[in-house]
Protein backbone atom coordinates (compact mmCIF):
# COMPACT_ATOMS: atom_id res chain seq x y z
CA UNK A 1 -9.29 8.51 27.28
CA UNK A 2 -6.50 6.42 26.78
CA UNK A 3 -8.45 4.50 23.80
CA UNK A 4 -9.27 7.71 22.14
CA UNK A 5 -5.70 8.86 21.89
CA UNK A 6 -4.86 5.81 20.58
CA UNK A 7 -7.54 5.66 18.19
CA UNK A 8 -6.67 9.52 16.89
CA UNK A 9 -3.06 8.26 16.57
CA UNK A 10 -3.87 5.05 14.44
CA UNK A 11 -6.10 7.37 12.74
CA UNK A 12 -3.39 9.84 11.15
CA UNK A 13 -1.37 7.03 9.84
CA UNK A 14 -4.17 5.18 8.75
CA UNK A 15 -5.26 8.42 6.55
CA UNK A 16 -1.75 9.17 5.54
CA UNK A 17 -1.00 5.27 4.35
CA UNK A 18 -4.88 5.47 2.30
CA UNK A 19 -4.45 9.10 1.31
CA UNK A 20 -1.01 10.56 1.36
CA UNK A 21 0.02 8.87 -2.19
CA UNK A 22 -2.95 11.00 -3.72
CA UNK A 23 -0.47 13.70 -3.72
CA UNK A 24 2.47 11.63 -5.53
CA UNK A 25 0.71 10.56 -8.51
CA UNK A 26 3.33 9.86 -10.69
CA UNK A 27 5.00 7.75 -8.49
CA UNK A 28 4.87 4.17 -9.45
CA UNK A 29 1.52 1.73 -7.95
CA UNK A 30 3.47 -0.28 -6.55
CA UNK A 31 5.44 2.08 -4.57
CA UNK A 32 2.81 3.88 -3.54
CA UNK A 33 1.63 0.03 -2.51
CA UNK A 34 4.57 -0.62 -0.67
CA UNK A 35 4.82 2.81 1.61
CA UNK A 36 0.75 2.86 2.46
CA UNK A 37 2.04 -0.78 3.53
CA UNK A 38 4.84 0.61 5.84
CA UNK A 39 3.08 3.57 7.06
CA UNK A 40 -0.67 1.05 7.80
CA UNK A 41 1.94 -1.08 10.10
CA UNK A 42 2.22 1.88 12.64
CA UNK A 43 -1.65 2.62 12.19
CA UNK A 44 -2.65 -1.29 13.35
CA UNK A 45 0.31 -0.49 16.36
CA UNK A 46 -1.81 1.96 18.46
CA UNK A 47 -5.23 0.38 16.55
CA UNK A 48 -4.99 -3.09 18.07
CA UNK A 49 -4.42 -1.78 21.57
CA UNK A 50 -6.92 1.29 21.52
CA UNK A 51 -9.34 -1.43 20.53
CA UNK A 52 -8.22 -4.05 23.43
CA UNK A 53 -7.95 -1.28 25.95
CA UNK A 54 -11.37 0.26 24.90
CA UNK A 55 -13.05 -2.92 24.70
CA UNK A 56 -13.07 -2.78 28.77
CA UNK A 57 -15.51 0.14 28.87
CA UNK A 58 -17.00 0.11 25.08
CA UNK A 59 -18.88 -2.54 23.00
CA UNK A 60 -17.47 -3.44 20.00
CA UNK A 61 -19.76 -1.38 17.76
CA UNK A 62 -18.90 1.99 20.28
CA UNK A 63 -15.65 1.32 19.47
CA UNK A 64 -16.03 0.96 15.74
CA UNK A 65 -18.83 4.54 15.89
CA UNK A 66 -15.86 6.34 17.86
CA UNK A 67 -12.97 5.18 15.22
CA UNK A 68 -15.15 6.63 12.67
CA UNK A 69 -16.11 10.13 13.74
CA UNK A 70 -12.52 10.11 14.49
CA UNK A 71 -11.43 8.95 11.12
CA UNK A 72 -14.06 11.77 9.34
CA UNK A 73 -12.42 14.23 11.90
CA UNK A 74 -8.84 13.25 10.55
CA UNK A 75 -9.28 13.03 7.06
CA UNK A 76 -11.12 16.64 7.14
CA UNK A 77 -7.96 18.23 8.41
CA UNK A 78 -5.95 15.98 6.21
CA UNK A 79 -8.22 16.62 3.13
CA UNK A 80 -7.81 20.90 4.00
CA UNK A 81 -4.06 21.05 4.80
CA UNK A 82 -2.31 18.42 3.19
CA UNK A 83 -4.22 17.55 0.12
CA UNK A 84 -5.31 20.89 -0.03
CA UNK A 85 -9.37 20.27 -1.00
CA UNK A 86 -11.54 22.17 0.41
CA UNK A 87 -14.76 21.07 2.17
CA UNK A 88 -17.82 21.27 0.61
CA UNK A 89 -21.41 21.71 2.23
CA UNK A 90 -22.71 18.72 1.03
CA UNK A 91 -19.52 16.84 2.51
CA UNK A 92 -19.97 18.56 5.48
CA UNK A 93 -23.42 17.45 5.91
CA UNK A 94 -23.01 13.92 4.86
CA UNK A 95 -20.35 13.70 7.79
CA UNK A 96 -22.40 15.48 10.15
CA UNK A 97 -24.96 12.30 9.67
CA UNK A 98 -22.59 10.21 10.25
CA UNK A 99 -21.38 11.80 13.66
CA UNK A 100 -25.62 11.50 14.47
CA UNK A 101 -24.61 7.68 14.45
CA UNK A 102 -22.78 8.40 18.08
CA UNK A 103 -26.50 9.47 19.28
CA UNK A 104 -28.40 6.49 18.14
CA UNK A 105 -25.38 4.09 19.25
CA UNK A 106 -24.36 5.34 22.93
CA UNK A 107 -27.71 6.46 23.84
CA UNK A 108 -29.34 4.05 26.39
CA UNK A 109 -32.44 3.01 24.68
């Protein structure tokens, strides 16, 4: 559970530090370069030790299927309330097949 947390937490700033300049865009590149930096340093803090802590009960590709349905969970709030997009069907089903990934990866075969 601890890994998860850790993983939702690395998640926001990793979306924010990809995603948040979107909304500045006439802000200079290489600002925009330069925060994303600052913000992705807090994002590999809790990233680094979800994946260390997780790695005791996960494999390395559970952890990697987990980060993402957590990252498509994250950037669909993100996308809604702070870039203010809306989600479309098709999006919705695209990320829906990726979340089927979690079947075919934790599922003792």
């Amino acid at each position: 559970m601890k890994t998860i947390g850790l993983l939702l937490l690395s998640n926001i700033f990793m979306t924010f530090a990809w995603y948040g300049h979107l909304k500045y865009k006439k802000a200079p590149l290489a600002a925009a370069i330069i925060v994303s930096w600052g913000i992705a340093f807090f994002e590999y803090c809790f990233q680094v030790p979800a994946n260390r802590i997780g790695y005791a009960h996960f494999s390395a590709a559970q952890l990697k299927t987990i980060q993402e349905v957590i990252t498509i969970a994250v950037f669909c709030v993100f996308s809604v309330f702070y870039l203010k997009e809306g989600l479309k069907w098709n999006y919705i089903v695209g990320f829906f097949c990726i979340v089927l990934a979690v079947v075919f990866v934790f599922k003792k075969w």
